[in-house]
PDB file of N, CA and C in Angstrom:
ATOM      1  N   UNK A   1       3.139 -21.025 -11.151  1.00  0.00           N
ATOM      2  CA  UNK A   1       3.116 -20.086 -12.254  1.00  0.00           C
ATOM      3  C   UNK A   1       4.374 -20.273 -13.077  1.00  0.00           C
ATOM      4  N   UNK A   2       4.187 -19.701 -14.203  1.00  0.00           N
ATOM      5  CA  UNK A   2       5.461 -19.965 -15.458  1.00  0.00           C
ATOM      6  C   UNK A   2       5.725 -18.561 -16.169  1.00  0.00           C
ATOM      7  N   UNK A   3       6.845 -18.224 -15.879  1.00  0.00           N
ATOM      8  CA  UNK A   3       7.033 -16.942 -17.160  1.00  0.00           C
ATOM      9  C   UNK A   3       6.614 -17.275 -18.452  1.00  0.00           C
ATOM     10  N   UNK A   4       5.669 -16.426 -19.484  1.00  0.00           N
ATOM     11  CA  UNK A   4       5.081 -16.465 -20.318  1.00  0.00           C
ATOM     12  C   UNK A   4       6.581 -16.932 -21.613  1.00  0.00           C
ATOM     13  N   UNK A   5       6.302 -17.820 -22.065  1.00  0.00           N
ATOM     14  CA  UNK A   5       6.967 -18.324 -23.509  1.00  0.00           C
ATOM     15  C   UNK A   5       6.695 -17.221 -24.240  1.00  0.00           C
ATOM     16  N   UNK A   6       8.391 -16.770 -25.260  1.00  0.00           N
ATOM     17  CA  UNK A   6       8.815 -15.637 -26.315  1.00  0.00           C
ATOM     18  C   UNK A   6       9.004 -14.410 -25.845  1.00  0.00           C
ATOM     19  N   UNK A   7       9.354 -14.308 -24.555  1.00  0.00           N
ATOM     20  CA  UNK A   7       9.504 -12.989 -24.149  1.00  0.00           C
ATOM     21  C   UNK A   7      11.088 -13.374 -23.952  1.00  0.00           C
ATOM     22  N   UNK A   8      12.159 -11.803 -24.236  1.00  0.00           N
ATOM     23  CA  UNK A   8      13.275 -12.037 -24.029  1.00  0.00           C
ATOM     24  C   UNK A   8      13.853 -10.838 -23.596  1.00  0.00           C
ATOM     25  N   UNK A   9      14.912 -11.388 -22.639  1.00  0.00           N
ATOM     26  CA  UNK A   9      15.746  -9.721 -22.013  1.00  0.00           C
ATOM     27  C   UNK A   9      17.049  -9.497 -23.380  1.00  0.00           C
ATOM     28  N   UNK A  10      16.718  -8.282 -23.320  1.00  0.00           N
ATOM     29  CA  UNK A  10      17.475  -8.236 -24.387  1.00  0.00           C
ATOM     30  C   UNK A  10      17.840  -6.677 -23.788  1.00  0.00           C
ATOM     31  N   UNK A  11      19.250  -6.117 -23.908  1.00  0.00           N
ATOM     32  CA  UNK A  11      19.897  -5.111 -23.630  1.00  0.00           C
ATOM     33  C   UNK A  11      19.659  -3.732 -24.282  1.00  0.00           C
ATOM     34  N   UNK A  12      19.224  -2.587 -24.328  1.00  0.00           N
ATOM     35  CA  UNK A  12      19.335  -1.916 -25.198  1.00  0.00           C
ATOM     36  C   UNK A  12      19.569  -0.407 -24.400  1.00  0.00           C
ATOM     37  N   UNK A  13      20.180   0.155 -25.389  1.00  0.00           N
ATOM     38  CA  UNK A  13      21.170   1.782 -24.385  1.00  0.00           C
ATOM     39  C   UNK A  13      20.883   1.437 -22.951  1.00  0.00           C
ATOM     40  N   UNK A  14      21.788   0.392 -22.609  1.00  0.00           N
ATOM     41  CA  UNK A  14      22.339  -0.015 -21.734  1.00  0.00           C
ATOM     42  C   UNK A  14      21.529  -0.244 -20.742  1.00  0.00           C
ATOM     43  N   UNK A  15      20.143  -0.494 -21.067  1.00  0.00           N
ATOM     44  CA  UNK A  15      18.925  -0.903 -19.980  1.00  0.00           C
ATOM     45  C   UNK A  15      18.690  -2.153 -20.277  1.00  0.00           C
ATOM     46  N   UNK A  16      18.405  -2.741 -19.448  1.00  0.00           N
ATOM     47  CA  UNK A  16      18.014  -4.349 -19.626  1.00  0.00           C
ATOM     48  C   UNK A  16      16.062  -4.288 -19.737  1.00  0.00           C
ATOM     49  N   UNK A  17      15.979  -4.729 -20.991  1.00  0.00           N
ATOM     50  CA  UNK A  17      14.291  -4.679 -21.386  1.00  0.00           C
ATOM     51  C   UNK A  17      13.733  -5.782 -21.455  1.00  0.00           C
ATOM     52  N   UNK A  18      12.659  -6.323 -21.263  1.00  0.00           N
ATOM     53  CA  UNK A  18      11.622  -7.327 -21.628  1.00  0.00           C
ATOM     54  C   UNK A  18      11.006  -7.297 -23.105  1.00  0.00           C
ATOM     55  N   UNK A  19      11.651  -8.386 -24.101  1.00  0.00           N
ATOM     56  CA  UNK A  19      11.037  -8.171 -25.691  1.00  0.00           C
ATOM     57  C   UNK A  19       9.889  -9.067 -25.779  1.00  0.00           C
ATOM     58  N   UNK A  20       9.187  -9.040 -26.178  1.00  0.00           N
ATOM     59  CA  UNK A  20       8.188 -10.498 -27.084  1.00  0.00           C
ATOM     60  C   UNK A  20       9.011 -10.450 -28.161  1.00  0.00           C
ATOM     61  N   UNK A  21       9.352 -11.508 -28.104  1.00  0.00           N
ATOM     62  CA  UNK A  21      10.282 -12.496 -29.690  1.00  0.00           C
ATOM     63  C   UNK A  21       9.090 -12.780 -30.987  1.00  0.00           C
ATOM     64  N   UNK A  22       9.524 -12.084 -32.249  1.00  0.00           N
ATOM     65  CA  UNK A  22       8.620 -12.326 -33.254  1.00  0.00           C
ATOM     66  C   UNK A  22       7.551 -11.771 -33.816  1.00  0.00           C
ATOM     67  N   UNK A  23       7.731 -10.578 -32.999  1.00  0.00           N
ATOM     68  CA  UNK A  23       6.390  -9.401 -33.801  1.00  0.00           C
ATOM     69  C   UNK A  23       7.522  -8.320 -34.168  1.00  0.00           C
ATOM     70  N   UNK A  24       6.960  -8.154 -35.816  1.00  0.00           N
ATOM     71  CA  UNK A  24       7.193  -6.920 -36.645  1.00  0.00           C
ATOM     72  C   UNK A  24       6.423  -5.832 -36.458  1.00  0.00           C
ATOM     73  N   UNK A  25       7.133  -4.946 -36.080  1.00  0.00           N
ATOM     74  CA  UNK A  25       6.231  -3.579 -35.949  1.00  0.00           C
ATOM     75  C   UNK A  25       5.755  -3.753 -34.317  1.00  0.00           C
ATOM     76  N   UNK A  26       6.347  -3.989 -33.484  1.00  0.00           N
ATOM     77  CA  UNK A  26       6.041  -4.411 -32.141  1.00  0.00           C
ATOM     78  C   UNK A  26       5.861  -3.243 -31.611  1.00  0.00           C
ATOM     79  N   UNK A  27       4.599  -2.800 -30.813  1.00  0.00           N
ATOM     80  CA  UNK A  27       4.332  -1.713 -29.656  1.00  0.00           C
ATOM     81  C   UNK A  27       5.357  -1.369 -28.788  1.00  0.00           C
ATOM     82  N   UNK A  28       6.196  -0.358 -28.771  1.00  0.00           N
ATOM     83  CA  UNK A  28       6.972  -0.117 -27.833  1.00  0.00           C
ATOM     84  C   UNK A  28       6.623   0.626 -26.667  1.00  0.00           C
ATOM     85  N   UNK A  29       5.218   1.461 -26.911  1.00  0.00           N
ATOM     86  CA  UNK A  29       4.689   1.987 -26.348  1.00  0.00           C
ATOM     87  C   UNK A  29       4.640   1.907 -24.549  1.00  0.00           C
ATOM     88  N   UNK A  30       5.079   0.708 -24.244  1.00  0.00           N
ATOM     89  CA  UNK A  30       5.166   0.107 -22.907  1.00  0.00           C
ATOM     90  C   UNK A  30       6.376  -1.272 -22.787  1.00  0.00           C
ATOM     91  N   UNK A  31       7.325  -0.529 -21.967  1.00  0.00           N
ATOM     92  CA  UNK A  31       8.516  -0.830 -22.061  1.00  0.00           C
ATOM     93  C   UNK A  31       8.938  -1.207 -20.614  1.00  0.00           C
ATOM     94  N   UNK A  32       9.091  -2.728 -20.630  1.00  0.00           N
ATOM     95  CA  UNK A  32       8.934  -2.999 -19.218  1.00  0.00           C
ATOM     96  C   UNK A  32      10.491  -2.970 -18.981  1.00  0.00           C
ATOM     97  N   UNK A  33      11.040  -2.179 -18.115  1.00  0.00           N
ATOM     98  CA  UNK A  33      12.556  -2.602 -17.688  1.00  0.00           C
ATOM     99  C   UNK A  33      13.436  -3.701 -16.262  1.00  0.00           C
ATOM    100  N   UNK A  34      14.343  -3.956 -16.397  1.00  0.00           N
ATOM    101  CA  UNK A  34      14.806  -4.617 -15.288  1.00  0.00           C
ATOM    102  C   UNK A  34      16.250  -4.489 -14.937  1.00  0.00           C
ATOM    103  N   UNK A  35      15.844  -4.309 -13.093  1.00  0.00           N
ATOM    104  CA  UNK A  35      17.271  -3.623 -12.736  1.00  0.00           C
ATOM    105  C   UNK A  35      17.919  -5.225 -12.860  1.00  0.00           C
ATOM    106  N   UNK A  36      19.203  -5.085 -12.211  1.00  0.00           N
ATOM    107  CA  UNK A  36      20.218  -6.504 -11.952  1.00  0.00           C
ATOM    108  C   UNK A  36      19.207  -7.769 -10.914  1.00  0.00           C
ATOM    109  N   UNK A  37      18.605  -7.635 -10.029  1.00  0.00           N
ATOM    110  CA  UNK A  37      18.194  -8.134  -9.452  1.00  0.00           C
ATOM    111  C   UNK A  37      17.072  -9.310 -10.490  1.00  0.00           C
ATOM    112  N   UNK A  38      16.220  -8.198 -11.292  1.00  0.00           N
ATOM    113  CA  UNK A  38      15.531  -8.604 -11.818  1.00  0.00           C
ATOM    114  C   UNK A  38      15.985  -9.396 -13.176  1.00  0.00           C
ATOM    115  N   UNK A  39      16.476  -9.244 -13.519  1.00  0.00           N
ATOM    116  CA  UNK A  39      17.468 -10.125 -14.937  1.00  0.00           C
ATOM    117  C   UNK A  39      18.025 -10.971 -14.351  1.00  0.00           C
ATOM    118  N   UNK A  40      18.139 -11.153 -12.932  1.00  0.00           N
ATOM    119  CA  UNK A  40      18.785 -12.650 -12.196  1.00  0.00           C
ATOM    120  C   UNK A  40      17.323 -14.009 -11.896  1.00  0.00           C
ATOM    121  N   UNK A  41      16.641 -13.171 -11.289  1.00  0.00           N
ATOM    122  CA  UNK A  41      15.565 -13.656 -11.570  1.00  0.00           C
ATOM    123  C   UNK A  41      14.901 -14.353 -12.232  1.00  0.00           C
ATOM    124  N   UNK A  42      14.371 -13.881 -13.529  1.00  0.00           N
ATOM    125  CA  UNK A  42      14.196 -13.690 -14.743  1.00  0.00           C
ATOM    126  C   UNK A  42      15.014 -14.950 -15.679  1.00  0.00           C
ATOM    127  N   UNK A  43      16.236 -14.914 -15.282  1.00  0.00           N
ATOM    128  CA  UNK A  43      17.096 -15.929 -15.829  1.00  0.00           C
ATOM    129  C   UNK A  43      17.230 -17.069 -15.195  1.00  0.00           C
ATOM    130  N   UNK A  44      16.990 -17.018 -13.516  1.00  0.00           N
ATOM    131  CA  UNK A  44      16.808 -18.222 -12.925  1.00  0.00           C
ATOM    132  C   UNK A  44      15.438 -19.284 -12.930  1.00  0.00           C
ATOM    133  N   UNK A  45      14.783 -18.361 -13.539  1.00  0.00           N
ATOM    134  CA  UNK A  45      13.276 -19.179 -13.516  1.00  0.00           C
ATOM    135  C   UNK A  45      12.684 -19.368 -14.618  1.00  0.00           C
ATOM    136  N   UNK A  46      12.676 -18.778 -16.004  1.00  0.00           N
ATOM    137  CA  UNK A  46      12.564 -18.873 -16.755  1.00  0.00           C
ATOM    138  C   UNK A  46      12.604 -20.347 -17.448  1.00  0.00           C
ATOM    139  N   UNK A  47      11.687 -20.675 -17.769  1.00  0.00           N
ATOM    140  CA  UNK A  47      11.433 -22.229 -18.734  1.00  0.00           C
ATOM    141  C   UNK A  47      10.820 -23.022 -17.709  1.00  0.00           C
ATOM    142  N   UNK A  48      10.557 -22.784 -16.071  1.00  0.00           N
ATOM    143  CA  UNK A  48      10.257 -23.895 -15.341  1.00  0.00           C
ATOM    144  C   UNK A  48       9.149 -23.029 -14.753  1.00  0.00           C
ATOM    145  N   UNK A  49       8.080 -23.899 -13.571  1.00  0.00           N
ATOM    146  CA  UNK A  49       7.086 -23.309 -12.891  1.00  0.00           C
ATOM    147  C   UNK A  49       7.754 -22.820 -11.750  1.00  0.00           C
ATOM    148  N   UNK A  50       7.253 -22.069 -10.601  1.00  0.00           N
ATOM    149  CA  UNK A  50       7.762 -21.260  -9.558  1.00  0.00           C
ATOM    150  C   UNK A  50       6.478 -21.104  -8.920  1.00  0.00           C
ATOM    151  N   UNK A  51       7.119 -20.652  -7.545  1.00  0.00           N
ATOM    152  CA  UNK A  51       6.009 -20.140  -6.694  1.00  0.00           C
ATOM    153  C   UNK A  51       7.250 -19.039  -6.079  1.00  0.00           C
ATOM    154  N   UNK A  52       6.538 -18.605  -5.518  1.00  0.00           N
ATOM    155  CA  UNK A  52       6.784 -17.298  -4.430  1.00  0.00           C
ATOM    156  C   UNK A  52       8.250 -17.381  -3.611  1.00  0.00           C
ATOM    157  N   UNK A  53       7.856 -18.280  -3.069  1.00  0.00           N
ATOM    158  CA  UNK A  53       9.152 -19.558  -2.624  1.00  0.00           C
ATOM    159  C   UNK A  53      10.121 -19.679  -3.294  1.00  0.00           C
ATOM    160  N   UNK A  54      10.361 -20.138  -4.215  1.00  0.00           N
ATOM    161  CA  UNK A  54      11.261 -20.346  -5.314  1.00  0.00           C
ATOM    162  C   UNK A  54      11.989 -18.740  -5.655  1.00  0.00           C
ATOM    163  N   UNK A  55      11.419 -17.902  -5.740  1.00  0.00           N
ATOM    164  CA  UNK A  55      11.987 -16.420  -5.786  1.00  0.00           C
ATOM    165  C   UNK A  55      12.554 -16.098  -4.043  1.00  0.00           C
ATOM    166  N   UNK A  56      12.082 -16.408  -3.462  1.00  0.00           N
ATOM    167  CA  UNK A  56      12.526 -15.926  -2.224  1.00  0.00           C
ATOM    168  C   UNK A  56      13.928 -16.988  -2.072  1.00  0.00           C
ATOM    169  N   UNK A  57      13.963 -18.036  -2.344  1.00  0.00           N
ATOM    170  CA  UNK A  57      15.524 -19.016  -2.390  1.00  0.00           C
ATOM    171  C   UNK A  57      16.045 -18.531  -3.242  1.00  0.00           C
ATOM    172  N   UNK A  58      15.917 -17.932  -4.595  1.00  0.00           N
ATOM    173  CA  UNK A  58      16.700 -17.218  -5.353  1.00  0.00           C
ATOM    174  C   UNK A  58      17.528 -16.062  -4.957  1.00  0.00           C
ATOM    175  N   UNK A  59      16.918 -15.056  -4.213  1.00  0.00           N
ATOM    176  CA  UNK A  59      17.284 -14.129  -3.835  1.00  0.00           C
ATOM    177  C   UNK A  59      18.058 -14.167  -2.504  1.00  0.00           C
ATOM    178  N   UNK A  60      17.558 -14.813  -1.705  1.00  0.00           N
ATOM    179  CA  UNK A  60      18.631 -15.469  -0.327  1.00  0.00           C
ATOM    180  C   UNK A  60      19.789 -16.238  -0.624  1.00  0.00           C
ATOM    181  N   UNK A  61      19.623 -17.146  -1.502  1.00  0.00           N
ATOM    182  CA  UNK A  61      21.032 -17.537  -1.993  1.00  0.00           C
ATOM    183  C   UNK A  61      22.239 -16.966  -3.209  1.00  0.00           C
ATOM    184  N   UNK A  62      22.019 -15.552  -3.779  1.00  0.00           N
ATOM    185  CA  UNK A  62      22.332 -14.906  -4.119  1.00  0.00           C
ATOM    186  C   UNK A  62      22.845 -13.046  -3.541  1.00  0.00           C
ATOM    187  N   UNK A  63      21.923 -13.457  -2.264  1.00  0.00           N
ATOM    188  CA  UNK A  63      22.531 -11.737  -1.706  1.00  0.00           C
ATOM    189  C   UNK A  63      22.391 -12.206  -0.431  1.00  0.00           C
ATOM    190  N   UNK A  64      23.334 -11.300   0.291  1.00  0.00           N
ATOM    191  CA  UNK A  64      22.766 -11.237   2.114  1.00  0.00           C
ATOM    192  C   UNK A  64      21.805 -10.599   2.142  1.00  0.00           C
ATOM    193  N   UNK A  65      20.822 -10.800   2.706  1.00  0.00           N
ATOM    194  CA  UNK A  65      19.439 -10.371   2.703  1.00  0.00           C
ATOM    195  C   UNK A  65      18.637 -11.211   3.747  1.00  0.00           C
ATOM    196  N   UNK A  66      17.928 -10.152   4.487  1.00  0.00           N
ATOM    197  CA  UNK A  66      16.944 -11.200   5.767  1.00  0.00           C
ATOM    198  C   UNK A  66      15.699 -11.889   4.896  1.00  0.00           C
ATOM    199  N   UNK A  67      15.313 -13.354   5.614  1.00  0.00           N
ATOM    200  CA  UNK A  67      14.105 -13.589   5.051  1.00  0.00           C
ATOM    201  C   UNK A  67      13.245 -12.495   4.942  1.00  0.00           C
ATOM    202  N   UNK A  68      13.103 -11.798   5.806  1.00  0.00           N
ATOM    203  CA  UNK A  68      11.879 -11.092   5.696  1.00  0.00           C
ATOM    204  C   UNK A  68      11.765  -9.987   4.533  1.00  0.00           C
ATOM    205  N   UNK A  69      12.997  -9.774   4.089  1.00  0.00           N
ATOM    206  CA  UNK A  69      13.016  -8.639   3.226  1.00  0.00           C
ATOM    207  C   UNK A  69      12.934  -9.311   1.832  1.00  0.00           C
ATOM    208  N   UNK A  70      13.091 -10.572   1.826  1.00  0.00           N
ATOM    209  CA  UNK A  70      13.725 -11.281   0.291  1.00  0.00           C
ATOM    210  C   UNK A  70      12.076 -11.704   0.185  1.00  0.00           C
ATOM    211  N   UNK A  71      10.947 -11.963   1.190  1.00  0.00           N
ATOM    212  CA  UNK A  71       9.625 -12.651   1.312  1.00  0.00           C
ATOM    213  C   UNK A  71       9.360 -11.353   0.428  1.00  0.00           C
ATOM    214  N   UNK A  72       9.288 -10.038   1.132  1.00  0.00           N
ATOM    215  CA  UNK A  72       8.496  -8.863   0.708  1.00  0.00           C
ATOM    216  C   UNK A  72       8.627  -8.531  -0.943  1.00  0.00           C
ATOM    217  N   UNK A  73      10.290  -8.493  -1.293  1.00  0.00           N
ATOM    218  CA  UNK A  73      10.789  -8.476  -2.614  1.00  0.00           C
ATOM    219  C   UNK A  73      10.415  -9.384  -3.532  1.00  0.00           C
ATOM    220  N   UNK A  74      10.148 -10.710  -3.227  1.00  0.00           N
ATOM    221  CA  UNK A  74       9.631 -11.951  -3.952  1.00  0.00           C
ATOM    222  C   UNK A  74       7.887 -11.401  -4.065  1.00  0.00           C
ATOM    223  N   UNK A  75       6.857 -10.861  -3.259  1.00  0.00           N
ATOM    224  CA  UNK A  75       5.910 -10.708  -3.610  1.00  0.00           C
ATOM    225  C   UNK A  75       5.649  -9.866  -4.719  1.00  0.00           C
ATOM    226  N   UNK A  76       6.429  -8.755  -3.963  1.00  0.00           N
ATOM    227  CA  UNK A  76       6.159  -7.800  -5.065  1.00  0.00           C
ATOM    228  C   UNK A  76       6.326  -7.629  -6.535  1.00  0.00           C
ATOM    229  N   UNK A  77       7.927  -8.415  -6.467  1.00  0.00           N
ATOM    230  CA  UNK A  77       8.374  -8.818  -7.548  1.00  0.00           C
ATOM    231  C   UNK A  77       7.206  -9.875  -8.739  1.00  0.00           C
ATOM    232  N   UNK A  78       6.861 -11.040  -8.228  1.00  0.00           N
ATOM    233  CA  UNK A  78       5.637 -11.777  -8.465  1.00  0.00           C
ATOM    234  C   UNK A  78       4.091 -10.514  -8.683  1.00  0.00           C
ATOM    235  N   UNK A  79       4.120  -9.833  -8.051  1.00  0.00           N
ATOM    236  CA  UNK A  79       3.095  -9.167  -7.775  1.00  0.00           C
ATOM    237  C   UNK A  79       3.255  -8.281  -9.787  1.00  0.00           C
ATOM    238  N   UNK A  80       4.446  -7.699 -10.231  1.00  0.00           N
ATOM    239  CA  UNK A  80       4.719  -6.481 -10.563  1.00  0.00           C
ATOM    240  C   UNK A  80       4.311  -7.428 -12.170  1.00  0.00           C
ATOM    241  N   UNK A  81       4.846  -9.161 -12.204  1.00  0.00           N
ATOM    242  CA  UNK A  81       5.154 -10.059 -13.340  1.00  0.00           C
ATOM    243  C   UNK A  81       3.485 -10.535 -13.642  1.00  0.00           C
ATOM    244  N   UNK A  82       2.714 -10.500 -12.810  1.00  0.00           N
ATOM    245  CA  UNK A  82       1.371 -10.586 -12.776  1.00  0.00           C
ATOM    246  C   UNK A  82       0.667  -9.197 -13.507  1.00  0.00           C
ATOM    247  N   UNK A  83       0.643  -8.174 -12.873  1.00  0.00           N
ATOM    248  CA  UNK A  83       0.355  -6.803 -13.474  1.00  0.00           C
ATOM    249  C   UNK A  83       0.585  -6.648 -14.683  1.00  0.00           C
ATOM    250  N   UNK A  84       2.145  -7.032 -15.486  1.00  0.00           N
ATOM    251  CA  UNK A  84       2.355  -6.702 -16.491  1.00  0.00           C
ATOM    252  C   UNK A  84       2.170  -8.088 -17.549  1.00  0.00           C
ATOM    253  N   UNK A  85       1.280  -9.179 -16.838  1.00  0.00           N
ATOM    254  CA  UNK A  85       1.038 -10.344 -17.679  1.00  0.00           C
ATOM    255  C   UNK A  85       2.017 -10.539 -18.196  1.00  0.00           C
ATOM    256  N   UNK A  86       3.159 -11.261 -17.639  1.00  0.00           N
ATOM    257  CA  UNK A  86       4.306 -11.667 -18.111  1.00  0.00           C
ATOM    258  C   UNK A  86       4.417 -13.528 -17.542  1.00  0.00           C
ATOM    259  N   UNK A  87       3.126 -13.830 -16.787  1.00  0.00           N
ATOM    260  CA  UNK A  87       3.190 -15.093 -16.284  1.00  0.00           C
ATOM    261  C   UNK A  87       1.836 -15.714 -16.888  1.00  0.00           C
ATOM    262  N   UNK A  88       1.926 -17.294 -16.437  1.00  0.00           N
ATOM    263  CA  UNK A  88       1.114 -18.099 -16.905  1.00  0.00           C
ATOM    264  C   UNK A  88       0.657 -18.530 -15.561  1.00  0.00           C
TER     265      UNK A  88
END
């Protein structure tokens, strides 16, 4: 899978948001946010394909964290980028 091309984190009153780049008059109506974890993420994978895997080495080599907890966080996480059609 691939994070969807023109979407961008972009900061605003001090929340880290998910934009689509290039629409005027853009729906704000649904405002996806992201804690620190997720803007690491997000920034590590972005432009390339991934699997599940690839988020779970992200997150283990960035925090102490047991496999088992970084497996669960990587699904869900994957799980949450699926829901909100943010992947390819």
């Amino acid at each position: 899978m691939k994070l969807k091309e023109g979407y961008k984190i972009r900061e605003i009153a001090g929340e880290h948001v998910i934009i689509k780049q290039g629409r005027f008059g853009a729906d704000l109506t649904r405002v996806i946010a992201l804690n620190a974890t997720s803007v690491l993420l997000w920034e590590q994978l972005q432009g390339r394909e991934f699997e599940v895997e690839d988020v779970i080495k992200v997150l283990t080599d960035n925090y102490e964290v047991e496999e088992a907890v970084a497996t669960a966080d990587a699904s869900t996480w994957v799980s949450k980028l699926k829901e909100c059609d943010l992947v390819e």
